[in-house]
N, C-alpha and C. Protein backbone atom coordinates (compact mmCIF):
# COMPACT_ATOMS: atom_id res chain seq x y z
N UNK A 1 341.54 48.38 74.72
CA UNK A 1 342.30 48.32 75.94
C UNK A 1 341.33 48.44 77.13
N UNK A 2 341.75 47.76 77.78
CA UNK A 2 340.60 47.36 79.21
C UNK A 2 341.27 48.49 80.50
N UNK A 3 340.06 49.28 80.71
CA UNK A 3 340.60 50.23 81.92
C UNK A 3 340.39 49.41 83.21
N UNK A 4 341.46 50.55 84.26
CA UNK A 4 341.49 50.12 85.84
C UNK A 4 340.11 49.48 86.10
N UNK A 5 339.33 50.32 85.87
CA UNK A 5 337.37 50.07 86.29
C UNK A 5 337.20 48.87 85.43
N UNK A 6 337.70 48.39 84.30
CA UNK A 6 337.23 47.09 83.74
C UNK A 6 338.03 45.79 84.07
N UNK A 7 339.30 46.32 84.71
CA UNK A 7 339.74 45.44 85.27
C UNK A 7 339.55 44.95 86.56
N UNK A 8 339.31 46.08 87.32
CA UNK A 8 338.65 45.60 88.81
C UNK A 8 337.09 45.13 88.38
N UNK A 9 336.53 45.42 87.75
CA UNK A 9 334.86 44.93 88.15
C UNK A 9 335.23 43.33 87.52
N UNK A 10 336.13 43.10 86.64
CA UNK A 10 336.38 41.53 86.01
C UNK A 10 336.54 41.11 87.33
N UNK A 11 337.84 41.56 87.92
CA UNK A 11 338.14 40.80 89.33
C UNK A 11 336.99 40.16 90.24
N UNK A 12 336.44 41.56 90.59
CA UNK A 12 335.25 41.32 91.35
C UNK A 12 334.32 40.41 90.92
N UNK A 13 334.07 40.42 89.63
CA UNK A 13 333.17 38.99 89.13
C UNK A 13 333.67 38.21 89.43
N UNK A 14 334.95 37.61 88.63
CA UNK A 14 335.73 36.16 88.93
C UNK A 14 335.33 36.23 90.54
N UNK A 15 335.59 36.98 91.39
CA UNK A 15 335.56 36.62 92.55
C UNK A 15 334.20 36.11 93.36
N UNK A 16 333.22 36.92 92.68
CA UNK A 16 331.68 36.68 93.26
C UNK A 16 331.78 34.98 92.44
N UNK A 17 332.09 34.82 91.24
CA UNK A 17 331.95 33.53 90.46
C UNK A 17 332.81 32.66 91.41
N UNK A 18 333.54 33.09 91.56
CA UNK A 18 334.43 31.74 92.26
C UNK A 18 333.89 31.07 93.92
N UNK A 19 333.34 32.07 94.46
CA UNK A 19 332.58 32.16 95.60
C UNK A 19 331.00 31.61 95.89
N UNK A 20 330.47 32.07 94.27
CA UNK A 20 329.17 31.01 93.67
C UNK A 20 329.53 29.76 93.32
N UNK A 21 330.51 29.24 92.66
CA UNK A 21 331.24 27.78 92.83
C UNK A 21 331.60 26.96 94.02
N UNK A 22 331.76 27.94 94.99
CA UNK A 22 332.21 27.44 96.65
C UNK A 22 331.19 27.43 96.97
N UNK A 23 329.73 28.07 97.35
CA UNK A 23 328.61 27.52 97.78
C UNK A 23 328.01 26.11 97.08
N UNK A 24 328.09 26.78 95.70
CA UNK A 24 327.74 25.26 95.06
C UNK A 24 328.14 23.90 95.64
N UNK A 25 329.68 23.82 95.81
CA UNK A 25 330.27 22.57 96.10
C UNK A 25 329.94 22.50 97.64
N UNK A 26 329.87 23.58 98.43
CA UNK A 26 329.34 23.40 100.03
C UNK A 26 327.91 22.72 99.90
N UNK A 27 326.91 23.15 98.74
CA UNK A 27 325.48 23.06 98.56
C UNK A 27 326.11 21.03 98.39
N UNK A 28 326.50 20.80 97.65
CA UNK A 28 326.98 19.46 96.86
C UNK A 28 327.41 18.61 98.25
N UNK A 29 328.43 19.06 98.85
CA UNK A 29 328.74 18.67 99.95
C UNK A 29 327.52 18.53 100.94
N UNK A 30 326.85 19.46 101.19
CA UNK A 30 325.77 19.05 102.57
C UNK A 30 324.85 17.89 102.21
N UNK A 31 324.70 18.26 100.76
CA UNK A 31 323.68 16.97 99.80
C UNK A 31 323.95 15.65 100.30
N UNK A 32 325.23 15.77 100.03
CA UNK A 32 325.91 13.73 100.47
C UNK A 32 326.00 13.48 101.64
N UNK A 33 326.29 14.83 102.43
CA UNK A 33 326.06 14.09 103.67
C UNK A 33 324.61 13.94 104.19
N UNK A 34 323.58 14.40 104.13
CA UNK A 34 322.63 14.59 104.19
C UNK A 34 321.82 13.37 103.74
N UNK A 35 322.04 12.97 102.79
CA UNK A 35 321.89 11.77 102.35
C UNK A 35 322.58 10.62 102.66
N UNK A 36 323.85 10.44 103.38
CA UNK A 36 324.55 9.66 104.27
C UNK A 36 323.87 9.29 105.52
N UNK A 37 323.61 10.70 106.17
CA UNK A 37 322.58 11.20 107.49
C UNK A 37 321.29 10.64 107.36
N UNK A 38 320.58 10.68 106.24
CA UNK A 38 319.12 9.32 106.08
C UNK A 38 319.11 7.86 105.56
N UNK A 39 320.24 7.86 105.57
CA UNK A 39 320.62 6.05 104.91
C UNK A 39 320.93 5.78 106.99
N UNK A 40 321.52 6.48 108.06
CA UNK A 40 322.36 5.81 109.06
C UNK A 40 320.99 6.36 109.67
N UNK A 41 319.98 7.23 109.52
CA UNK A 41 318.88 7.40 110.00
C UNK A 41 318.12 6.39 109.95
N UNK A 42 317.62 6.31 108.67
CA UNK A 42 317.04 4.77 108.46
C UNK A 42 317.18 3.65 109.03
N UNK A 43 318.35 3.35 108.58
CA UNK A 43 319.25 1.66 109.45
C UNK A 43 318.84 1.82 110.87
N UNK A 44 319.36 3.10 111.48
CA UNK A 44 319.06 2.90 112.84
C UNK A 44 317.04 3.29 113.08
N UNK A 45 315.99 3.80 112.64
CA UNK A 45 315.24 3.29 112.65
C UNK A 45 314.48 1.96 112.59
N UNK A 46 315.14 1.61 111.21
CA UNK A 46 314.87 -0.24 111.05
C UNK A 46 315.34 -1.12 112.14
N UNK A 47 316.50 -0.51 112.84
CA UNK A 47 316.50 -1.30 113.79
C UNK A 47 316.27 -1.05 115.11
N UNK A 48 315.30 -0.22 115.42
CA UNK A 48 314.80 0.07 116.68
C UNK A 48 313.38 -0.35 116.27
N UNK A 49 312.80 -0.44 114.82
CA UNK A 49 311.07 -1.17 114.91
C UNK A 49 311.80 -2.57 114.84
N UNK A 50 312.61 -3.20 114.28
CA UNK A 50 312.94 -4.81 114.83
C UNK A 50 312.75 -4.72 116.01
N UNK A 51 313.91 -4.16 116.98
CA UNK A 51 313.78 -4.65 118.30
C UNK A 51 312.57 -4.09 119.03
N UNK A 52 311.63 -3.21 118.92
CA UNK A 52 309.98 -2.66 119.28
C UNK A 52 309.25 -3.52 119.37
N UNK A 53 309.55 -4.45 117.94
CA UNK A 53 308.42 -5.45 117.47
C UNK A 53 309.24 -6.79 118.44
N UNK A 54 310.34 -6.68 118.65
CA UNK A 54 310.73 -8.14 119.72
C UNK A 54 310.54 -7.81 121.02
N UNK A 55 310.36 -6.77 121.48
CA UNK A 55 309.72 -6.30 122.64
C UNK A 55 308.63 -6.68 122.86
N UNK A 56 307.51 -5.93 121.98
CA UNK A 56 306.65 -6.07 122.06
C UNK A 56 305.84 -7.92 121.90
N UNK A 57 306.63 -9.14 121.64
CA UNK A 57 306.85 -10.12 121.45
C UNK A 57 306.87 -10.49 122.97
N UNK A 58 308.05 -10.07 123.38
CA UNK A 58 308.56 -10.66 124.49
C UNK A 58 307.48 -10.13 125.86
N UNK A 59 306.69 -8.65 125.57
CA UNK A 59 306.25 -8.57 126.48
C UNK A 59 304.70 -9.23 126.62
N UNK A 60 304.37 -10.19 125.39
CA UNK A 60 303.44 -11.02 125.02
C UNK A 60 303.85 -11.75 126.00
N UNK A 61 305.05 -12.67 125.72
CA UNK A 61 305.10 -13.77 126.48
C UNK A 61 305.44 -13.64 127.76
N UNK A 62 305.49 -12.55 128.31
CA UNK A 62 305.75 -12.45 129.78
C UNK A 62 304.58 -12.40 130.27
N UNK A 63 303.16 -11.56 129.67
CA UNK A 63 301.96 -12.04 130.26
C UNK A 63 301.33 -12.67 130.13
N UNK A 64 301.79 -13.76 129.10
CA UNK A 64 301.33 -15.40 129.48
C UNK A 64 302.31 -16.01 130.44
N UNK A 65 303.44 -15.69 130.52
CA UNK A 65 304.25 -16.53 131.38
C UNK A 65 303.32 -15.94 132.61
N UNK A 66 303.55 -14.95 133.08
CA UNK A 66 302.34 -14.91 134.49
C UNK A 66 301.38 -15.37 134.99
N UNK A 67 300.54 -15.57 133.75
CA UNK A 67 299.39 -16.34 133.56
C UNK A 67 299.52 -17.59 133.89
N UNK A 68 300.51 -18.10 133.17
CA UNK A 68 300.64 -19.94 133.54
C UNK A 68 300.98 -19.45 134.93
N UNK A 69 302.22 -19.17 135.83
CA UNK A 69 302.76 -19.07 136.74
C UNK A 69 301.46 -19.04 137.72
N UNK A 70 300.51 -18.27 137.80
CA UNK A 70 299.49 -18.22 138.94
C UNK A 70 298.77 -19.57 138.55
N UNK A 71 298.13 -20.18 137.25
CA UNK A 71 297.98 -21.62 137.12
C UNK A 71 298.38 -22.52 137.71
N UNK A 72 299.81 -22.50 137.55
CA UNK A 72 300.80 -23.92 137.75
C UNK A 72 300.98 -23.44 139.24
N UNK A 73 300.65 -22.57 139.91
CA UNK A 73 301.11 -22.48 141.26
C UNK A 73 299.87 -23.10 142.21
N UNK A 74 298.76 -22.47 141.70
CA UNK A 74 297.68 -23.08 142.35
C UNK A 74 297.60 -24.47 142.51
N UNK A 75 297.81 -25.17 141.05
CA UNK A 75 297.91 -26.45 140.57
C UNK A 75 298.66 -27.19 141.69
N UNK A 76 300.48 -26.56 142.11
CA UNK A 76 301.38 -26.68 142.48
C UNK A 76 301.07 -27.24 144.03
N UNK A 77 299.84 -26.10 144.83
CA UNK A 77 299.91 -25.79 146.23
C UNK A 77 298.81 -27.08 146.26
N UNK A 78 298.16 -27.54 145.70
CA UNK A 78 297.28 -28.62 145.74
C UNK A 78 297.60 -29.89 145.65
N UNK A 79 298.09 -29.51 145.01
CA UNK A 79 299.56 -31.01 144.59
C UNK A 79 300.34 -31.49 145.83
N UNK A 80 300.61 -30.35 146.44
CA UNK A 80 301.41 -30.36 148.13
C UNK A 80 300.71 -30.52 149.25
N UNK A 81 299.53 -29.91 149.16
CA UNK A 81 298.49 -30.29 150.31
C UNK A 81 298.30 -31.92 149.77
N UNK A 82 298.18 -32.57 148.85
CA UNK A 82 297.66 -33.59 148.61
C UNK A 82 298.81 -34.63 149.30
N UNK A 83 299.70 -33.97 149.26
CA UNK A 83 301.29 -34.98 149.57
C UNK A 83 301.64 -35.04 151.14
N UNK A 84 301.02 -33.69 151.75
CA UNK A 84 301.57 -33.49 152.71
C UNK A 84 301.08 -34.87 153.74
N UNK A 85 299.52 -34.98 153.54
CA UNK A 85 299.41 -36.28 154.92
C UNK A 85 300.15 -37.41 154.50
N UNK A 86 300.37 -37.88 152.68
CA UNK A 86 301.30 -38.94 152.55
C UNK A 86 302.57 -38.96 153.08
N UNK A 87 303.19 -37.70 153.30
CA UNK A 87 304.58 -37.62 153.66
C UNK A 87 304.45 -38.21 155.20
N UNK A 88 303.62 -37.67 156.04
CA UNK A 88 303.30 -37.67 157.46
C UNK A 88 303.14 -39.04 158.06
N UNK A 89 302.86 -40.13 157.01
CA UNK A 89 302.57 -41.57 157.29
C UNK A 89 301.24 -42.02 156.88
N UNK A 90 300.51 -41.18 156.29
CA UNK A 90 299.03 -41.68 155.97
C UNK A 90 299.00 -43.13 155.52
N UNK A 91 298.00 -43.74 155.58
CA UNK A 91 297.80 -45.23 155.24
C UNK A 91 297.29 -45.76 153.93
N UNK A 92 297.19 -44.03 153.34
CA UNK A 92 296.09 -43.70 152.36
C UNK A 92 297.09 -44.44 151.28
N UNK A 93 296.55 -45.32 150.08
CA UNK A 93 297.28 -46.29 148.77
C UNK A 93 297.68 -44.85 148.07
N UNK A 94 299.11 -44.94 147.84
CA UNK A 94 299.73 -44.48 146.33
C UNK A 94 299.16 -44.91 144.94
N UNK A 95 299.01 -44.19 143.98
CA UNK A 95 299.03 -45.30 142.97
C UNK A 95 299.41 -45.04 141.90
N UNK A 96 299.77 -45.42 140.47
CA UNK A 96 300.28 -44.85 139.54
C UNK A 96 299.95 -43.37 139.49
N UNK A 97 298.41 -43.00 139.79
CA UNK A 97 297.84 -42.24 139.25
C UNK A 97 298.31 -40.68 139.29
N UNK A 98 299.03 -40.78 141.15
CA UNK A 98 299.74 -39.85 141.65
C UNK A 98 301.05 -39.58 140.68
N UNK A 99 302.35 -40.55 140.65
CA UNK A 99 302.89 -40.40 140.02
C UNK A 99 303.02 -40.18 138.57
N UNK A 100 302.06 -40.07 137.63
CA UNK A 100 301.97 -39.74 136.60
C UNK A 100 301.23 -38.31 136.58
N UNK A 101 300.73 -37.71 137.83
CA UNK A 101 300.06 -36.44 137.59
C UNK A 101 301.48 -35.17 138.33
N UNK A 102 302.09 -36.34 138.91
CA UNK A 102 303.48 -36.06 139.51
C UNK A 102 304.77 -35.04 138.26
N UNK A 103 304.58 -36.39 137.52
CA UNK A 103 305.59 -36.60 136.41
C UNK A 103 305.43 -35.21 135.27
N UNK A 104 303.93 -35.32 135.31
CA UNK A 104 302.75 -34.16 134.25
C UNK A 104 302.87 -32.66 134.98
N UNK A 105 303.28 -32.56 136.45
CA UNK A 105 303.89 -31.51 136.83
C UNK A 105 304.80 -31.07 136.50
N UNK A 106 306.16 -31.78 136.79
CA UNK A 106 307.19 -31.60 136.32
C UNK A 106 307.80 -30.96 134.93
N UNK A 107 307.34 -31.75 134.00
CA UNK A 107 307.29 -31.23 132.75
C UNK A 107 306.67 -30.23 132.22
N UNK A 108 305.28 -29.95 133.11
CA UNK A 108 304.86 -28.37 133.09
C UNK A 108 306.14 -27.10 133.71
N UNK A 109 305.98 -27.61 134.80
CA UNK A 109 307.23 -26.59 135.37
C UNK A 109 308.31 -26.22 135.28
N UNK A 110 308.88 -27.51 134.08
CA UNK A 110 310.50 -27.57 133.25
C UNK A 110 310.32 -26.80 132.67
N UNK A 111 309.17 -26.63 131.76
CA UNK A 111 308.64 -26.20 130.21
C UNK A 111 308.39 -24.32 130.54
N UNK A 112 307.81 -24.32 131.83
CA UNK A 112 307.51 -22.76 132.41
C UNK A 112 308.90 -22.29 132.33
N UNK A 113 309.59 -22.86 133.30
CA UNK A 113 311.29 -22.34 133.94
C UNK A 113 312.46 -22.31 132.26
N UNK A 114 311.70 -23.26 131.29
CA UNK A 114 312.74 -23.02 129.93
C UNK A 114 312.25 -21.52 129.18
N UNK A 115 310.47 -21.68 129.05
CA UNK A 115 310.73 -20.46 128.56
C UNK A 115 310.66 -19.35 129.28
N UNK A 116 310.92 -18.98 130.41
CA UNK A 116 311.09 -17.84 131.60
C UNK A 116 312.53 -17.60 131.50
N UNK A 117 313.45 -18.51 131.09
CA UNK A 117 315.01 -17.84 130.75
C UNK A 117 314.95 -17.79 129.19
N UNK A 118 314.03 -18.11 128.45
CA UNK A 118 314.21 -17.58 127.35
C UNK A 118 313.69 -16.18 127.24
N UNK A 119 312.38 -15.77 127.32
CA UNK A 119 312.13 -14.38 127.69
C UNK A 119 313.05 -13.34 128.35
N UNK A 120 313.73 -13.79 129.58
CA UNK A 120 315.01 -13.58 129.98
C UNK A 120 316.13 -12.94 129.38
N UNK A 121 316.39 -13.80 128.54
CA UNK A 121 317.53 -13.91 127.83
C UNK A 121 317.63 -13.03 126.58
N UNK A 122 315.98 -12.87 126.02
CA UNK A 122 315.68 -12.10 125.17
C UNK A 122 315.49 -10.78 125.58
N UNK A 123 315.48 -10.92 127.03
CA UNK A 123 315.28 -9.13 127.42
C UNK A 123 316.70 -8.33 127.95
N UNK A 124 317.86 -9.64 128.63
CA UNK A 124 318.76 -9.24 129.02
C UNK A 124 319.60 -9.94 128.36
N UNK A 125 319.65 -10.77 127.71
CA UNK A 125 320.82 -11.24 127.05
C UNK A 125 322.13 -11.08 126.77
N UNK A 126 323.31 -11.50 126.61
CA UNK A 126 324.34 -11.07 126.96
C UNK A 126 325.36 -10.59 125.76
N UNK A 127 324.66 -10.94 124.61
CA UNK A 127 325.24 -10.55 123.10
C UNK A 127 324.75 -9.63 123.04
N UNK A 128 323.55 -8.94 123.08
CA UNK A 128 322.71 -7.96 122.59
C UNK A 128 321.39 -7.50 123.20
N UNK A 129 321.52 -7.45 124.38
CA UNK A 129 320.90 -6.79 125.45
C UNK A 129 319.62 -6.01 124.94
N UNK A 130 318.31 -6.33 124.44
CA UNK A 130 317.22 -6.09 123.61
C UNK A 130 316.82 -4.46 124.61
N UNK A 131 317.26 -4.45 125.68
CA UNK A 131 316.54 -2.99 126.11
C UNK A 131 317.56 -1.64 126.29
N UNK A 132 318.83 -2.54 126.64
CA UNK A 132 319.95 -1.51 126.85
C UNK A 132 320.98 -1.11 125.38
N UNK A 133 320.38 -2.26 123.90
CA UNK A 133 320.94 -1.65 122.86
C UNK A 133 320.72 -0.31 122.03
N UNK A 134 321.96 0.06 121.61
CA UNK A 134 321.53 1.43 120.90
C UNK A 134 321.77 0.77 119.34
N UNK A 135 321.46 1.64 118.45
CA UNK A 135 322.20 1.66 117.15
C UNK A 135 322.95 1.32 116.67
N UNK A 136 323.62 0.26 116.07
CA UNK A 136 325.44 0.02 115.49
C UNK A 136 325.42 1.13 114.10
């Protein structure tokens, strides 16, 4: 026959036991999330070195785009001094030569102004804004 004292200290076990089962499953529980917490850690790492590394892309091509830009401008202001006495009435002959170095402008300066809204577009863009995105 089991006395008062063997019946309370049983209690008290079951109870410390049942309470070592509740940390356990709290222990079990923090595990998964914890491990939930470095899978959405990760993802959102991986996708802040994507967009680092398209940054760092884009801020390539912005200091070549500068680069051409002081080029093609110089190029540009010479091109205009050269035009300006023709505009004025000069007597001086046109000749293909103008218009094809004309034409060879143009297509430089299309080609600057396409990829200057692409850089653009890659920095501010309107789907996915490369500087103002966070994490999905």
């Amino acid at each position: 026959m089991k006395t008062i004292d063997d019946l309370q200290l049983e209690n008290e076990l079951q109870e410390l036991y049942l309470v070592t089962k509740y940390w356990i499953s709290g222990l079990e529980f923090c595990k998964g999330e914890l491990s939930f917490f470095r899978k959405l850690s990760s993802g959102y790492i991986s996708n802040i070195k994507g967009k680092i590394g398209n940054l760092h892309l884009l801020l390539q091509k912005t200091e070549i785009l500068e680069q051409r830009i002081k080029e093609v401008s110089v190029n540009i202001h010479a091109h205009l001094k050269f035009l300006e006495p023709l505009v004025l009435g000069s007597t001086q002959n046109i000749t293909i030569l103008l218009l094809n170095k004309h034409l060879n402008m143009e297509k430089e300066i299309n080609t600057l102004f396409e990829d200057f809204q692409s850089v653009k577009q890659g920095i501010l863009g309107p789907s996915d804004p490369l500087i103002f995105t966070q994490a999905h």
